[in-house]
C-alpha atoms as a PDB file:
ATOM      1  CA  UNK A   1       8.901 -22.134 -19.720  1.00  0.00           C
ATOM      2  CA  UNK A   2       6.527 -22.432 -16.793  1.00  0.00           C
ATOM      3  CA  UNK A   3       3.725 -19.758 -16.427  1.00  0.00           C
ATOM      4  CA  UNK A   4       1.380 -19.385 -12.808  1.00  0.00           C
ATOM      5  CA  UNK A   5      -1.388 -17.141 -11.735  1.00  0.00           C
ATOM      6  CA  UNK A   6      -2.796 -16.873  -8.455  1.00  0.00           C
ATOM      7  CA  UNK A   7      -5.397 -14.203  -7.055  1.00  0.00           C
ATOM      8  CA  UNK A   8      -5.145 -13.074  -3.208  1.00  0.00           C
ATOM      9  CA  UNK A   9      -6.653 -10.791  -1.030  1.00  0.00           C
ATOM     10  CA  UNK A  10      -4.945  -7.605   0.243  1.00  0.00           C
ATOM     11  CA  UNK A  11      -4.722  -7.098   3.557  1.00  0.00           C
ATOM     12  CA  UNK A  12      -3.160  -3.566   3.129  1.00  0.00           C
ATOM     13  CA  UNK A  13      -4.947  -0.596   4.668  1.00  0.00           C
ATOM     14  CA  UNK A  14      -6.979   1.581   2.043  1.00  0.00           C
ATOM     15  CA  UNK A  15      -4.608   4.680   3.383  1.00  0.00           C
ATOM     16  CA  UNK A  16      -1.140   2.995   2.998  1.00  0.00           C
ATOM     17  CA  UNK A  17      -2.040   0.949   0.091  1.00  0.00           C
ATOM     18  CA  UNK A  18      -0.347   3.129  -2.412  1.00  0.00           C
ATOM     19  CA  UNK A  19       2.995   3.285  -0.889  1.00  0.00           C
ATOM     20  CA  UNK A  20       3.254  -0.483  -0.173  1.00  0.00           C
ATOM     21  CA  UNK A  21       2.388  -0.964  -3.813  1.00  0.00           C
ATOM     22  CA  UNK A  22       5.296   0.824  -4.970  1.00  0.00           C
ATOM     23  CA  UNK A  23       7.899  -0.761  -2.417  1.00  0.00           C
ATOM     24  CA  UNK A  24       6.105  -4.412  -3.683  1.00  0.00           C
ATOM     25  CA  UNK A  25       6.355  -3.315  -7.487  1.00  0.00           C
ATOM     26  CA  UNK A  26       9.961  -2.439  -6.854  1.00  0.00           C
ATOM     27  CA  UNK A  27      11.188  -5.205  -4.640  1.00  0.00           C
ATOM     28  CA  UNK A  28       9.208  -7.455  -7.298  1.00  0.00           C
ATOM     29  CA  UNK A  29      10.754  -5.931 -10.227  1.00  0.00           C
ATOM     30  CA  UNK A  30      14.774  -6.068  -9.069  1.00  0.00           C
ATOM     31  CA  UNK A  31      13.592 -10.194  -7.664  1.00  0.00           C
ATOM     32  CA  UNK A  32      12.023 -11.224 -10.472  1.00  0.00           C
ATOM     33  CA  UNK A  33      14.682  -9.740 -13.238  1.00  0.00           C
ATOM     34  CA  UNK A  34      17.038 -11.373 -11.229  1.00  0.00           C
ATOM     35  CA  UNK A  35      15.642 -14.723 -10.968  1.00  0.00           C
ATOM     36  CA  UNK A  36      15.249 -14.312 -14.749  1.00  0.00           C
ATOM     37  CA  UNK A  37      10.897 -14.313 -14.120  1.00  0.00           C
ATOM     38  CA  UNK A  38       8.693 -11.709 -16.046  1.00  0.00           C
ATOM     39  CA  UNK A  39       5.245 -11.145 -15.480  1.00  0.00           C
ATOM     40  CA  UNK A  40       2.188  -9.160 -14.450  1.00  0.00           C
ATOM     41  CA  UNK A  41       0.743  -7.588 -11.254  1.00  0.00           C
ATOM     42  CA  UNK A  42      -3.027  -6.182 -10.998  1.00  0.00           C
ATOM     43  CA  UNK A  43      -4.346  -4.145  -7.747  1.00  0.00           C
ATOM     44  CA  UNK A  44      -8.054  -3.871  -7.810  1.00  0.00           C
ATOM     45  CA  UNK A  45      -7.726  -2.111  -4.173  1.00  0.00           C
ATOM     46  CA  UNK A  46      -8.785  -5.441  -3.007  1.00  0.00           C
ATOM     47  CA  UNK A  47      -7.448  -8.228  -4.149  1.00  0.00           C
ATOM     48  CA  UNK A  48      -3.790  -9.067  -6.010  1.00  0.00           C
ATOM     49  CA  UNK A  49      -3.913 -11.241  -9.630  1.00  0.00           C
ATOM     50  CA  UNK A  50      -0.689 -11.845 -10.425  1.00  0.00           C
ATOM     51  CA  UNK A  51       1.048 -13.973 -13.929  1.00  0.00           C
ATOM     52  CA  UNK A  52       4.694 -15.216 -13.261  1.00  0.00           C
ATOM     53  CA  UNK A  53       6.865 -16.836 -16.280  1.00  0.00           C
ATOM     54  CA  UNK A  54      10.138 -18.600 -16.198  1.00  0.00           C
ATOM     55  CA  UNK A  55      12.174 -21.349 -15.025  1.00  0.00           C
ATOM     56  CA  UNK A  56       9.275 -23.554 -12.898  1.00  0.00           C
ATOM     57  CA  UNK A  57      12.048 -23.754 -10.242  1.00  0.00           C
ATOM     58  CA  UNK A  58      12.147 -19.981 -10.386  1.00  0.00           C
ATOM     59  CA  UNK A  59       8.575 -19.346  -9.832  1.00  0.00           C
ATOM     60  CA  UNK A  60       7.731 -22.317  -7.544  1.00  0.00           C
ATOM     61  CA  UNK A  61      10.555 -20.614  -5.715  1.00  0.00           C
ATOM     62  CA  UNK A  62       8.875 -16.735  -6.055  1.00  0.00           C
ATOM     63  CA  UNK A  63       5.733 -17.778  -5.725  1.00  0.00           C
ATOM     64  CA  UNK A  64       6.395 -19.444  -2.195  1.00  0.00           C
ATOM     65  CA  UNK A  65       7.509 -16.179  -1.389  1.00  0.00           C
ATOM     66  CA  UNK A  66       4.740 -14.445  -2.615  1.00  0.00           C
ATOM     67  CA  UNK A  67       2.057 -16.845  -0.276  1.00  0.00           C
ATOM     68  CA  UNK A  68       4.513 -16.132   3.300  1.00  0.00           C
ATOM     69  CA  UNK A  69       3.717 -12.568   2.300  1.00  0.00           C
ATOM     70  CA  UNK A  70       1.492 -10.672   5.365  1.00  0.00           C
ATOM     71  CA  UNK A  71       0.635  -7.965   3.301  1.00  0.00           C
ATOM     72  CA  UNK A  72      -2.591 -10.567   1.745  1.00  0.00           C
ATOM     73  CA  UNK A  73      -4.139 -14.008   2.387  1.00  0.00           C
ATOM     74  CA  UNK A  74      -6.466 -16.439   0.797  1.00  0.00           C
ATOM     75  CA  UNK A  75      -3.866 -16.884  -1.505  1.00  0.00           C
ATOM     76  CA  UNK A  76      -5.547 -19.335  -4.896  1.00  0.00           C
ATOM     77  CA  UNK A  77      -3.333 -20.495  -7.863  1.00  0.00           C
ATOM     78  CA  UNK A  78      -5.659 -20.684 -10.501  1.00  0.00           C
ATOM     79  CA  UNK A  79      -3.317 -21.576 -13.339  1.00  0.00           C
ATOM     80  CA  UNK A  80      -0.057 -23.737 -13.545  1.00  0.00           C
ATOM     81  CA  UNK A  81       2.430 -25.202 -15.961  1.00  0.00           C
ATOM     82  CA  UNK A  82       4.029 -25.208 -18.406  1.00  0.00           C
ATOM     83  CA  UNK A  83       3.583 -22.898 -21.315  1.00  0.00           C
ATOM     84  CA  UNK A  84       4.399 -22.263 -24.743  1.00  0.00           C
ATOM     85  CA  UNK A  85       6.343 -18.728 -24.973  1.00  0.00           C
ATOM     86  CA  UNK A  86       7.085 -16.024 -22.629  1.00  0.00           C
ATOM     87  CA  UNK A  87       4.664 -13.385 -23.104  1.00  0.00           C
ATOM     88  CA  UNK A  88       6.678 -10.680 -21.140  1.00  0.00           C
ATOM     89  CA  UNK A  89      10.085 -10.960 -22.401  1.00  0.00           C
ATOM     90  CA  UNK A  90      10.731  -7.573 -22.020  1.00  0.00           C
ATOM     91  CA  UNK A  91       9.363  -7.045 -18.672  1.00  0.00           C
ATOM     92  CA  UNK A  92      10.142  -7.955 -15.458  1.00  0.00           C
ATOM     93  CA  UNK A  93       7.230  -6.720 -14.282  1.00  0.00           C
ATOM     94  CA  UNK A  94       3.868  -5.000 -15.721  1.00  0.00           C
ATOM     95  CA  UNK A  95       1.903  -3.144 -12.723  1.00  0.00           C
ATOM     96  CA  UNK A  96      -1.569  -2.235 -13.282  1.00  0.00           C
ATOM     97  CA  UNK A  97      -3.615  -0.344 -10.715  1.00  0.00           C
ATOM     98  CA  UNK A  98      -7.258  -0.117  -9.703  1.00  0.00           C
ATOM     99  CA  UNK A  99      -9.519  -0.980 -12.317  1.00  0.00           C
ATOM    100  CA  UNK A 100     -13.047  -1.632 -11.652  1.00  0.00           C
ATOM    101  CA  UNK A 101     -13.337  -3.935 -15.116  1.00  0.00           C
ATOM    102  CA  UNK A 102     -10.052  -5.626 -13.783  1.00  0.00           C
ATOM    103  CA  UNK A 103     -11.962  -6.458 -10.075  1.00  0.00           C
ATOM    104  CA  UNK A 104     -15.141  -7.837 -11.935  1.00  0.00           C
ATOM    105  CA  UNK A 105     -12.588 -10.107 -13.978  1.00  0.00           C
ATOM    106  CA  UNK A 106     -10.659 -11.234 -11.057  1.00  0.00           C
ATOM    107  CA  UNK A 107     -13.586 -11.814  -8.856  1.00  0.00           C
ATOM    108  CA  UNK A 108     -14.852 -14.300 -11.078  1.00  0.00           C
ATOM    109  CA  UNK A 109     -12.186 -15.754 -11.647  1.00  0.00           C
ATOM    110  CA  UNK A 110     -11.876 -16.312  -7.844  1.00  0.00           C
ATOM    111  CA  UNK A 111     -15.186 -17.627  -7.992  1.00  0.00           C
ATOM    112  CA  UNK A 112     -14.340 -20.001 -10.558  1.00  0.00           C
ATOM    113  CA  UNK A 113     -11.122 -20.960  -8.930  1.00  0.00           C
ATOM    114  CA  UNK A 114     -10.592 -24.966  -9.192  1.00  0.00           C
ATOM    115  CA  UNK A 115     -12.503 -25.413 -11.684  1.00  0.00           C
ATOM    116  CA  UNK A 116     -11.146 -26.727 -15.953  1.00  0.00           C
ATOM    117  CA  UNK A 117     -10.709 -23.965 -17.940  1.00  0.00           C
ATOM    118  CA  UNK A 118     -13.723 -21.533 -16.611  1.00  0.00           C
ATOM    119  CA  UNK A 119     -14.443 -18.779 -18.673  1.00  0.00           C
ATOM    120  CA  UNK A 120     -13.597 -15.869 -16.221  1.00  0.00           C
ATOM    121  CA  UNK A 121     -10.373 -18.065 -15.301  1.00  0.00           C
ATOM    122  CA  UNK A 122      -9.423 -17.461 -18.925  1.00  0.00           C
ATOM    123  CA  UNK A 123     -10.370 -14.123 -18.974  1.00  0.00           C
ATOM    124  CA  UNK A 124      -8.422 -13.138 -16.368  1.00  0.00           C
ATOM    125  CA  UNK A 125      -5.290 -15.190 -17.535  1.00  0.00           C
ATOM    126  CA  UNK A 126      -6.244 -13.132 -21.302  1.00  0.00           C
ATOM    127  CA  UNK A 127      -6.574  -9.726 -19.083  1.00  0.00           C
ATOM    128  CA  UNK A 128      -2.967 -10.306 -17.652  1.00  0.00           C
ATOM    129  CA  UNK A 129      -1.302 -11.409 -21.159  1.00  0.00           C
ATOM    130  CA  UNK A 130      -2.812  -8.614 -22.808  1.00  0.00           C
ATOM    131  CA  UNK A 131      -0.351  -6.090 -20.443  1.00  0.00           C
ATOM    132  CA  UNK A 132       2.338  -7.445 -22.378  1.00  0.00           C
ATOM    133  CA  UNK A 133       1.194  -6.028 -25.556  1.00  0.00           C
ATOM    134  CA  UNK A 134       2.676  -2.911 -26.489  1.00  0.00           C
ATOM    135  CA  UNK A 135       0.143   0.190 -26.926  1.00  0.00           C
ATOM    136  CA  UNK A 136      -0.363   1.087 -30.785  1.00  0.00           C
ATOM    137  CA  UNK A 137      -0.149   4.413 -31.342  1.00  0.00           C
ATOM    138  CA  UNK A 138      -2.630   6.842 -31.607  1.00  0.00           C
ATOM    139  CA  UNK A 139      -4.422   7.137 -34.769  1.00  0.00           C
ATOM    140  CA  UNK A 140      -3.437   3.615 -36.088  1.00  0.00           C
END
């Protein structure tokens, strides 16, 4: 198992973001369940954190895809190799939206970007995990 997570910046247009989202999150999902990778996508309406897991050759291979995308740039992996577990097993793909906790988390991260094992870089790497958690339900 092989796990990466890379922040960009989105170069989509505040009035068309929503609808490229959607085409991304789909393309993404159908690609990624058939490449056999799960993982995570967060939009803070300015920048793109995303967690893939699989085969490494699977997402070296997505991810290179990912950076030739023109829809963002600045494009930082801030976490490689290999890893334990899958934590999304059961998802091709987890989308979260606009968050303005999520864009404090990534922007530090960004900030910390190349260096060991900064605290916002394993926030943000804890942040996209947790999506894999189901919800409890209410009153437990």
């Amino acid at each position: 198992m092989y796990s990466l997570v890379y922040v960009s910046k989105s170069l989509l247009p505040i009035g068309q973001a929503s609808a490229e989202i959607q085409s991304i999150v789909e393309v993404a999902t159908a690609r990624n369940a058939a490449a056999g990778v799960t993982g995570a996508l967060l939009f803070t309406g300015t920048r793109f954190a995303q967690l893939l897991e699989g085969d490494e050759e699977a997402v070296l291979a997505i991810m290179a895809s990912i950076a030739a995308d023109e829809r963002h740039c600045d494009v930082v992996i801030i976490d490689q190799g290999p890893a334990a577990a899958r934590c999304f097993a059961d998802w091709s793909l987890v989308y979260v939206g606009h968050s303005t906790f999520a864009s404090g988390i990534v922007e530090r991260a960004l900030a910390e970007s190349g260096q060991s094992d900064g605290y916002a870089l394993r926030n943000l790497i804890r942040l996209l995990r947790e999506l894999a958690r189901p919800l409890a339900p209410r009153g437990a």
